[in-house]
C-alpha atoms as a PDB file:
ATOM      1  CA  UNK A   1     108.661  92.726  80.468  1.00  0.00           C
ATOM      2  CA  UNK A   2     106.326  95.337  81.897  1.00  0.00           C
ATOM      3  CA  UNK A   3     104.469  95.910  78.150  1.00  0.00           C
ATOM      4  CA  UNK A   4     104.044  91.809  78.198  1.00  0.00           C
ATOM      5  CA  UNK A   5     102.273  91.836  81.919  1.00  0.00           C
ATOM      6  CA  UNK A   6     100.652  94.980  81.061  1.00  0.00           C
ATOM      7  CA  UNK A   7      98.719  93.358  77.762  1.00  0.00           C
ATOM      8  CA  UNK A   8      98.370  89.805  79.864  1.00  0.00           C
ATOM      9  CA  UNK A   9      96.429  91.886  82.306  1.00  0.00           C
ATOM     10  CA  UNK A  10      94.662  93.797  79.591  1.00  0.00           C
ATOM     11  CA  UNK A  11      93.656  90.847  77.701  1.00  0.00           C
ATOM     12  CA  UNK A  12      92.283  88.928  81.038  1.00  0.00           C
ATOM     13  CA  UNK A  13      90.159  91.045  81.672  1.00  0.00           C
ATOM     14  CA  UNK A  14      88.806  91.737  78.123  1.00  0.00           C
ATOM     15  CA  UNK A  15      88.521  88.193  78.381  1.00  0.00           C
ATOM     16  CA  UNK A  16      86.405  88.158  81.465  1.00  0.00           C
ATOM     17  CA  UNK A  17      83.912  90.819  80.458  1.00  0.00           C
ATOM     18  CA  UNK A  18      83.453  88.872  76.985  1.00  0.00           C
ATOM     19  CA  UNK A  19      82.661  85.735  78.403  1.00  0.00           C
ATOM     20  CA  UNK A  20      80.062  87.142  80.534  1.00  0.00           C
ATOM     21  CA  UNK A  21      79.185  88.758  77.842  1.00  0.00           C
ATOM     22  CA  UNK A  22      79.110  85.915  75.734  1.00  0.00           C
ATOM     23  CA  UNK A  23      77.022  83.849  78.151  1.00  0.00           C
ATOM     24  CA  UNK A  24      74.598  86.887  78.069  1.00  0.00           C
ATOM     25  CA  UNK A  25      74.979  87.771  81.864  1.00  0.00           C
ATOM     26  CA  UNK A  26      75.113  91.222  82.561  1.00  0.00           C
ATOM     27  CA  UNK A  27      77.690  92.818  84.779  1.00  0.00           C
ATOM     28  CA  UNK A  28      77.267  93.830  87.942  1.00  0.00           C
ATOM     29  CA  UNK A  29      76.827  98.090  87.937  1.00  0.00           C
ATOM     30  CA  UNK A  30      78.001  99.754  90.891  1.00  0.00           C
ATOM     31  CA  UNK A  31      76.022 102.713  89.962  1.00  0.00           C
ATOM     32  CA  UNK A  32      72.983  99.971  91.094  1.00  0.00           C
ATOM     33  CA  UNK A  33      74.345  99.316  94.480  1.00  0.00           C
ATOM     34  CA  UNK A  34      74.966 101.337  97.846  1.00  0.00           C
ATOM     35  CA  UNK A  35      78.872 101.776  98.675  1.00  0.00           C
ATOM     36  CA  UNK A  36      78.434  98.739 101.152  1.00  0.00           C
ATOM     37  CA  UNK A  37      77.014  96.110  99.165  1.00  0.00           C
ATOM     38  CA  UNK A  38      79.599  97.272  96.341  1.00  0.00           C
ATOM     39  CA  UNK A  39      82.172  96.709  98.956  1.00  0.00           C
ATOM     40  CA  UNK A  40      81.006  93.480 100.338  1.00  0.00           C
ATOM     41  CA  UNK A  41      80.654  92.026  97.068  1.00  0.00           C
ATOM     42  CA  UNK A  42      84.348  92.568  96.297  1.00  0.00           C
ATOM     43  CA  UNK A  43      85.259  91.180  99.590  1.00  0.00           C
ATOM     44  CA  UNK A  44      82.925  88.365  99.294  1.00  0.00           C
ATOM     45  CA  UNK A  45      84.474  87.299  95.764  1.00  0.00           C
ATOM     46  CA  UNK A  46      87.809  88.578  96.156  1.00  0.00           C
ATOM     47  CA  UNK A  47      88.093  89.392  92.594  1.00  0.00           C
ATOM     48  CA  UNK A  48      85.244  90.424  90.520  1.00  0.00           C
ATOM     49  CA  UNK A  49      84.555  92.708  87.137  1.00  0.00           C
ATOM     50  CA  UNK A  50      81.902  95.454  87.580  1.00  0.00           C
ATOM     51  CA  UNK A  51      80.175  97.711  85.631  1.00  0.00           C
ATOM     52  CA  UNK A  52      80.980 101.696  86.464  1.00  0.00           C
ATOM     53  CA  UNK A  53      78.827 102.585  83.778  1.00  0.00           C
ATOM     54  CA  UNK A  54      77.527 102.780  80.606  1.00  0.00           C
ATOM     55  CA  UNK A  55      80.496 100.492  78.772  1.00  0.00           C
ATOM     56  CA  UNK A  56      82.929 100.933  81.180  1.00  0.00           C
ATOM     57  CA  UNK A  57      83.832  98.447  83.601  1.00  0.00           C
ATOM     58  CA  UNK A  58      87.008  97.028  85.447  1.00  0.00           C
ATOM     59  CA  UNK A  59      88.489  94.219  87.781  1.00  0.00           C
ATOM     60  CA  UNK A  60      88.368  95.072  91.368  1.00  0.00           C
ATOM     61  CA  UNK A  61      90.076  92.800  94.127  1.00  0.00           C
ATOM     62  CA  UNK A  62      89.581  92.550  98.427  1.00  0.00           C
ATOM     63  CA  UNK A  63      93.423  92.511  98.324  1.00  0.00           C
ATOM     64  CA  UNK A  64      96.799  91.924  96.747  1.00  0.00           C
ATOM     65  CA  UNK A  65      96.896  88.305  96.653  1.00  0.00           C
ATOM     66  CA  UNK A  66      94.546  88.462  94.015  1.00  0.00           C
ATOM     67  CA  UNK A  67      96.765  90.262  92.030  1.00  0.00           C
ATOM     68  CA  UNK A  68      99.730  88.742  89.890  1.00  0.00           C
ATOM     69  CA  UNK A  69     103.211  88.972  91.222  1.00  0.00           C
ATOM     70  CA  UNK A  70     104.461  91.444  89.330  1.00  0.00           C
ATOM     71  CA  UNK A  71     101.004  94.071  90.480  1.00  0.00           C
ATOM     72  CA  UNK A  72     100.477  96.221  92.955  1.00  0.00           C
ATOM     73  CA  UNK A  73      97.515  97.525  94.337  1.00  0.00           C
ATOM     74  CA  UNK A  74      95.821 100.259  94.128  1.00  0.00           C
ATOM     75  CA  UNK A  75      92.886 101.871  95.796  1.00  0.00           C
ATOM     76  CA  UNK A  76      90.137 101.958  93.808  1.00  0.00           C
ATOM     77  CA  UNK A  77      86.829 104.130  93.892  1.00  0.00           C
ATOM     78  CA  UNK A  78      83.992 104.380  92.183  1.00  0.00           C
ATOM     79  CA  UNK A  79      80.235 105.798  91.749  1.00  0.00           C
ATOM     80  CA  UNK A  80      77.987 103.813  93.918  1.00  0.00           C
ATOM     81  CA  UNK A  81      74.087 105.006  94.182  1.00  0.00           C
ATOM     82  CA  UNK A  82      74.913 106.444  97.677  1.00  0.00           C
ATOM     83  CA  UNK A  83      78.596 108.236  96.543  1.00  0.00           C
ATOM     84  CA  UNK A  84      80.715 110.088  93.263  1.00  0.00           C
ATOM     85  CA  UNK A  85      83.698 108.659  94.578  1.00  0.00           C
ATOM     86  CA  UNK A  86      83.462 105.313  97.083  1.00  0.00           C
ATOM     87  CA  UNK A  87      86.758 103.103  98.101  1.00  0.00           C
ATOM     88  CA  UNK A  88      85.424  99.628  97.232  1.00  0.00           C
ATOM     89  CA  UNK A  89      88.658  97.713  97.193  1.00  0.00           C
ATOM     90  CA  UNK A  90      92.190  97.952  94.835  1.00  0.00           C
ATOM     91  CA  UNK A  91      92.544  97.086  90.959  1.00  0.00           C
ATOM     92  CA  UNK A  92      96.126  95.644  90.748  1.00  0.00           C
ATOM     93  CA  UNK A  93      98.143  97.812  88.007  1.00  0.00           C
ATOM     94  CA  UNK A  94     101.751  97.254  87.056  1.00  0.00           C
ATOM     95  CA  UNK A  95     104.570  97.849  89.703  1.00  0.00           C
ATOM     96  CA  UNK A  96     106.730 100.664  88.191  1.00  0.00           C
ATOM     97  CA  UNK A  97     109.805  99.605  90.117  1.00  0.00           C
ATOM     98  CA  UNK A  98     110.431  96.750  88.368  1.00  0.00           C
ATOM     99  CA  UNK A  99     113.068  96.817  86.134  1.00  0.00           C
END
């Protein structure tokens, strides 16, 4: 069960990034923004995919509701112009204790 949430997880957001993609909008780069704007965009959205550089990028989210039921959060940080390692919000990742 965890292998099937993991790759609906994976594939959402692989989906996500291709679509903007797709539609030829770029992602937003956190490597663009100060720590505070990154961090009041991800509040402001409550979900979002950014950009943490050069093909990288990742789902962040303001808190666990916007995770699925079977994800935690996690604290997630990340270069911002201003910082090598900012708190911007959580990514939601897999709960281990399920069994």
């Amino acid at each position: 069960m965890k292998k099937i949430a993991l790759t609906l997880s994976v594939l959402g957001l692989i989906s996500a990034a291709s679509v903007a993609q797709a539609m030829n909008v770029p992602l937003t780069s956190t490597v663009d923004l100060s720590s505070s704007q990154v961090k009041e965009l991800v509040q402001d959205r409550g979900a979002i995919v950014l950009a943490t550089g050069p093909g990288l990028y990742d789902r962040y989210v303001a808190n666990g509701s916007y995770c699925s039921p079977n994800e935690e959060t996690q604290s997630a940080y990340v270069v911002t112009k201003d910082s090598n390692a900012s708190l911007i919000g959580y990514t939601c990742v897999v709960d281990n204790n399920d069994s």
